[in-house]
N, C-alpha and C. Protein backbone atom coordinates (compact mmCIF):
# COMPACT_ATOMS: atom_id res chain seq x y z
N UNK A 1 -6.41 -28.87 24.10
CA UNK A 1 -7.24 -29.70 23.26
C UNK A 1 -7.84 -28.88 22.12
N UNK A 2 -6.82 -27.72 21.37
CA UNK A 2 -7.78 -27.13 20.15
C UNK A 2 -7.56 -28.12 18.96
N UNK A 3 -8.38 -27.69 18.16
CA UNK A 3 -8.39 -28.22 16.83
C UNK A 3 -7.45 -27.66 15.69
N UNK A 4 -6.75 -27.82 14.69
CA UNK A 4 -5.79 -27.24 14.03
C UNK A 4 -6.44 -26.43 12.92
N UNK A 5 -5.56 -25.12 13.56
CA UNK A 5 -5.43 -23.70 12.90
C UNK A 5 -6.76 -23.28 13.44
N UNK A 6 -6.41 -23.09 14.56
CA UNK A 6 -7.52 -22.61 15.54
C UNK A 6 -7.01 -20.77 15.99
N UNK A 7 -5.83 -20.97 15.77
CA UNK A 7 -5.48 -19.25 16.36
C UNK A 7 -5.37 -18.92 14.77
N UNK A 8 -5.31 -17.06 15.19
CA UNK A 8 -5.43 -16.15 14.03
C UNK A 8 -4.04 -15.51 14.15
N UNK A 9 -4.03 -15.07 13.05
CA UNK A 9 -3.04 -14.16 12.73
C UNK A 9 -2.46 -12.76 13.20
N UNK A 10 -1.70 -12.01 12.90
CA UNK A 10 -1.66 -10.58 13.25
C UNK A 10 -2.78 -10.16 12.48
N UNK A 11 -3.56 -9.02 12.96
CA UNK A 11 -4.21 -8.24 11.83
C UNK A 11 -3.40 -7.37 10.66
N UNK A 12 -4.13 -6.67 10.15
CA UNK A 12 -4.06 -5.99 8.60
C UNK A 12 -5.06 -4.53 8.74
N UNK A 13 -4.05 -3.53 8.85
CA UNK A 13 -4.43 -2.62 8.82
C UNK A 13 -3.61 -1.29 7.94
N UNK A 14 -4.51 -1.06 6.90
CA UNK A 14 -3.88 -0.70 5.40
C UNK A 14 -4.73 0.57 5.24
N UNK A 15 -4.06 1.98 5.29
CA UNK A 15 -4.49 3.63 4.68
C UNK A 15 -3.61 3.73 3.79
N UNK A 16 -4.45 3.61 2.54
CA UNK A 16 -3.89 4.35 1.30
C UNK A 16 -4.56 5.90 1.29
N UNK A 17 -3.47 6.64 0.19
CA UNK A 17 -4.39 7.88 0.19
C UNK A 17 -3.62 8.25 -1.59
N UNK A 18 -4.76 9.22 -2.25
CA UNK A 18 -4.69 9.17 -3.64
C UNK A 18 -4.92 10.87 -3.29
N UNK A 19 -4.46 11.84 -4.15
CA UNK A 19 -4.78 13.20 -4.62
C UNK A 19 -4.03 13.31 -6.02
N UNK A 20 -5.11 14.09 -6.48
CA UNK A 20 -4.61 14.72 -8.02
C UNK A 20 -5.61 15.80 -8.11
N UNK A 21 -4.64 16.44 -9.14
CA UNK A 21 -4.58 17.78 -9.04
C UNK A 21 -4.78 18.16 -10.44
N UNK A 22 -5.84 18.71 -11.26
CA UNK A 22 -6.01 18.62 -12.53
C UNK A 22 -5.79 20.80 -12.68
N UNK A 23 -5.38 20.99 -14.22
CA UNK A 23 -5.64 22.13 -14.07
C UNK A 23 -5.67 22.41 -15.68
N UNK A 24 -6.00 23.57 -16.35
CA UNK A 24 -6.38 23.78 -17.61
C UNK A 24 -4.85 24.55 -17.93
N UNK A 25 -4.28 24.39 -19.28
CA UNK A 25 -2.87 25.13 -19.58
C UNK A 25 -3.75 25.72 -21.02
N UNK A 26 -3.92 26.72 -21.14
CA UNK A 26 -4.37 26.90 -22.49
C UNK A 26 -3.13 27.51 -23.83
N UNK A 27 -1.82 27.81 -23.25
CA UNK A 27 -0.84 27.79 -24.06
C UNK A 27 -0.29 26.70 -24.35
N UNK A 28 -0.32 25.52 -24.08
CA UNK A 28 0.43 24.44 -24.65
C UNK A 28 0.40 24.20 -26.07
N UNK A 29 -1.14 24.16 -26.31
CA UNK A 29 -1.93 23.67 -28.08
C UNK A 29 -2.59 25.09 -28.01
N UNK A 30 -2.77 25.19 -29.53
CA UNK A 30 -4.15 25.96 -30.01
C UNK A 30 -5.48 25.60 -29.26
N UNK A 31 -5.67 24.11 -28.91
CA UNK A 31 -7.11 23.95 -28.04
C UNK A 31 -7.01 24.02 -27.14
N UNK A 32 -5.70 23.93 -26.34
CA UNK A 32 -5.73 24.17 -24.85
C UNK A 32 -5.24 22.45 -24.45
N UNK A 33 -4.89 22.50 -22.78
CA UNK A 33 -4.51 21.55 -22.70
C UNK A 33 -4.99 20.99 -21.20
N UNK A 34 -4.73 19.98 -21.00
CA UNK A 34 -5.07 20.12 -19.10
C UNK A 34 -4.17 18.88 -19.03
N UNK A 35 -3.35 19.62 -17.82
CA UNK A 35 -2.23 18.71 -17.23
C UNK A 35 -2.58 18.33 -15.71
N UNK A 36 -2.41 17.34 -15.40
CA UNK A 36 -3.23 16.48 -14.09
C UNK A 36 -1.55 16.12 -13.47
N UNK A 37 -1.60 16.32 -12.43
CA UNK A 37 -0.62 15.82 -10.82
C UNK A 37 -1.33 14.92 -10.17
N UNK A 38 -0.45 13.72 -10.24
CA UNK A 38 -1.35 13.05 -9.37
C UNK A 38 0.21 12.20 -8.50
N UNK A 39 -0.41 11.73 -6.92
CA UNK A 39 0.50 11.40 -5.76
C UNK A 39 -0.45 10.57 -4.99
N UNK A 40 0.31 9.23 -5.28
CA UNK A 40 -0.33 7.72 -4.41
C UNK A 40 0.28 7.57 -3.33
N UNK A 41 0.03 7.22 -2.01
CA UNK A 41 0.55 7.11 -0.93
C UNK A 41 -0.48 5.37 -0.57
N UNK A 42 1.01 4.50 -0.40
CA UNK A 42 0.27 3.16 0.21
C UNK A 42 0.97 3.20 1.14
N UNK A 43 0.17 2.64 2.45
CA UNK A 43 0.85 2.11 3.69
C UNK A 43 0.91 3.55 4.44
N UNK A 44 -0.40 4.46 4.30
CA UNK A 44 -0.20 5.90 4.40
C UNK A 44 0.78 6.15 5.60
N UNK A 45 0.30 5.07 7.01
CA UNK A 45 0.74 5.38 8.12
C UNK A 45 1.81 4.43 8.44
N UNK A 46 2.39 3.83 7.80
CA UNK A 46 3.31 3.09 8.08
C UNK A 46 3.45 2.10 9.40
N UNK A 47 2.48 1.27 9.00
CA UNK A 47 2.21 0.01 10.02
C UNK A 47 2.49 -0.84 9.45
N UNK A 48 3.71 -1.73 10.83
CA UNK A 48 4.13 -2.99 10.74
C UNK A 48 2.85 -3.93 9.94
N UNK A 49 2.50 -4.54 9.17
CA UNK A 49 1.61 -5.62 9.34
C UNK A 49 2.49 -6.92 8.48
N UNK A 50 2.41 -8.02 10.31
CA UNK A 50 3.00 -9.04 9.86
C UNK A 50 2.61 -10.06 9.22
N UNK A 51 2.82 -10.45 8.58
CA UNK A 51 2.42 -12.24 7.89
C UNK A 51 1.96 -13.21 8.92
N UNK A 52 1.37 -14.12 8.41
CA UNK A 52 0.81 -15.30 9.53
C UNK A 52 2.24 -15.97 10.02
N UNK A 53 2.08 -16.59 11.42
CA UNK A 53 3.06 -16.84 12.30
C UNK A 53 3.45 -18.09 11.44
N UNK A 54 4.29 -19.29 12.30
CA UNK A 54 4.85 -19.93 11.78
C UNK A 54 4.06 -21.41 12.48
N UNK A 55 3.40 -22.24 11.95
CA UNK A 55 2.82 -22.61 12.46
C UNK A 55 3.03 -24.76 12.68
N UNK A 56 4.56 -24.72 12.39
CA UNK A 56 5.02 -25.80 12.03
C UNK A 56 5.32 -26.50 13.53
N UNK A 57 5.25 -27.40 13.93
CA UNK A 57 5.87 -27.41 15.95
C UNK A 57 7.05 -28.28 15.72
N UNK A 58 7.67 -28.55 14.55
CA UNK A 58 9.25 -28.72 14.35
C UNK A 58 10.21 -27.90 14.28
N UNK A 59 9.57 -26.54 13.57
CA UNK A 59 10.61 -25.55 13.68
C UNK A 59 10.74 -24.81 14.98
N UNK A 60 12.09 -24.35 14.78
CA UNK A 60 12.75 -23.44 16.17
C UNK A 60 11.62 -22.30 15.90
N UNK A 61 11.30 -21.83 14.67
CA UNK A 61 10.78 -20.37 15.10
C UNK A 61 8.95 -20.73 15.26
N UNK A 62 8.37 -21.70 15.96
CA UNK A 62 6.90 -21.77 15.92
C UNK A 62 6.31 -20.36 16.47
N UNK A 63 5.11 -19.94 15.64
CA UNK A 63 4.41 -19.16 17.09
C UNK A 63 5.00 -17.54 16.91
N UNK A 64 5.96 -17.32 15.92
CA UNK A 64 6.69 -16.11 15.45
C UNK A 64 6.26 -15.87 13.91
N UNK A 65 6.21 -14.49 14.10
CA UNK A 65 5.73 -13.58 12.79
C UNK A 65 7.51 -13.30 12.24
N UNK A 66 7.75 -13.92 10.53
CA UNK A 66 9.25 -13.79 10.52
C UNK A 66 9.00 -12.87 9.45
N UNK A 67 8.17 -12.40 8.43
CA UNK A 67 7.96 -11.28 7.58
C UNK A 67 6.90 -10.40 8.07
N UNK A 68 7.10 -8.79 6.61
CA UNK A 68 6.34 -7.96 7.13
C UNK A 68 5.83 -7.75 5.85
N UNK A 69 4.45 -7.35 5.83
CA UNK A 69 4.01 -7.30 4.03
C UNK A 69 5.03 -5.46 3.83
N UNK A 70 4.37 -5.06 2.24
CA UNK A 70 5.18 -3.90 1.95
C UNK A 70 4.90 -2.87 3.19
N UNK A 71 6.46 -2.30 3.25
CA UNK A 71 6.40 -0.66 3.99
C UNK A 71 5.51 1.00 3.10
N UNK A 72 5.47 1.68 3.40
CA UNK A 72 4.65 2.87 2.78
C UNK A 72 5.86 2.91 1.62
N UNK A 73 4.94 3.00 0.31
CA UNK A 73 5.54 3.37 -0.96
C UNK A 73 4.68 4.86 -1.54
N UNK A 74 5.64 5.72 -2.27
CA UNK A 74 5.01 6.67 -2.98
C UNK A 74 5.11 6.78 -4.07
N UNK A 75 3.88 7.31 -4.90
CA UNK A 75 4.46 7.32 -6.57
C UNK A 75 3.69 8.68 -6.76
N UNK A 76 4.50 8.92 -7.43
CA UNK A 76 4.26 10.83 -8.39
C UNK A 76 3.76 10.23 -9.72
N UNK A 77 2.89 11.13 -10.61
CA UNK A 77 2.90 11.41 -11.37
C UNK A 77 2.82 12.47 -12.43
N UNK A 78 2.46 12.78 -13.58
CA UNK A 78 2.27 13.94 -14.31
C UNK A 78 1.80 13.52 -15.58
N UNK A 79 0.62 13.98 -15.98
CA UNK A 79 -0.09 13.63 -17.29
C UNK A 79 -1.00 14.98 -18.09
N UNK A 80 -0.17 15.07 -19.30
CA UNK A 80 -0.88 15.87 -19.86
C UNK A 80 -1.39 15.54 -21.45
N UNK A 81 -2.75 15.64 -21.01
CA UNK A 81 -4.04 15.78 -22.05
C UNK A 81 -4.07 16.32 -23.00
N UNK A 82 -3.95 16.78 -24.02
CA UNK A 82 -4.44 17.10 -25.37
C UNK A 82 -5.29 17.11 -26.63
């Protein structure tokens, strides 16, 4: 006897992690320069987290998680200042 959309979902559990790395080049220019490293990490630990189940009671798949949001992505960068 529940009421509709009474159950919850999988949870959501999301570690990003950011470092950069700045440093001074003073041969590049006459004024000097500072070139920065920087490295994004999403999904640091790489956890499943599924989408809400399926919550239709016609379909074959009720009650099943059929996606997964994004897997861990990384991005580099390099930027220099002048």
């Amino acid at each position: 006897n529940l009421g509709r959309n009474t159950f919850d979902g999988p949870g959501l559990a999301n570690v990003n992690l950011n470092v950069v790395k700045s440093a001074h080049i003073p041969w590049f220019v006459r004024e000097g320069a500072t070139v920065q490293l920087r490295c994004e990490v999403f999904n640091l630990l790489n956890r499943v987290n599924l989408t809400n189940v399926v919550n239709d009671l016609s379909n074959s798949l009720f009650g099943k998680s059929t996606a997964q949001s994004l897997p861990r992505s990384v991005t580099l960068g390099v930027r220099i200042q002048f």
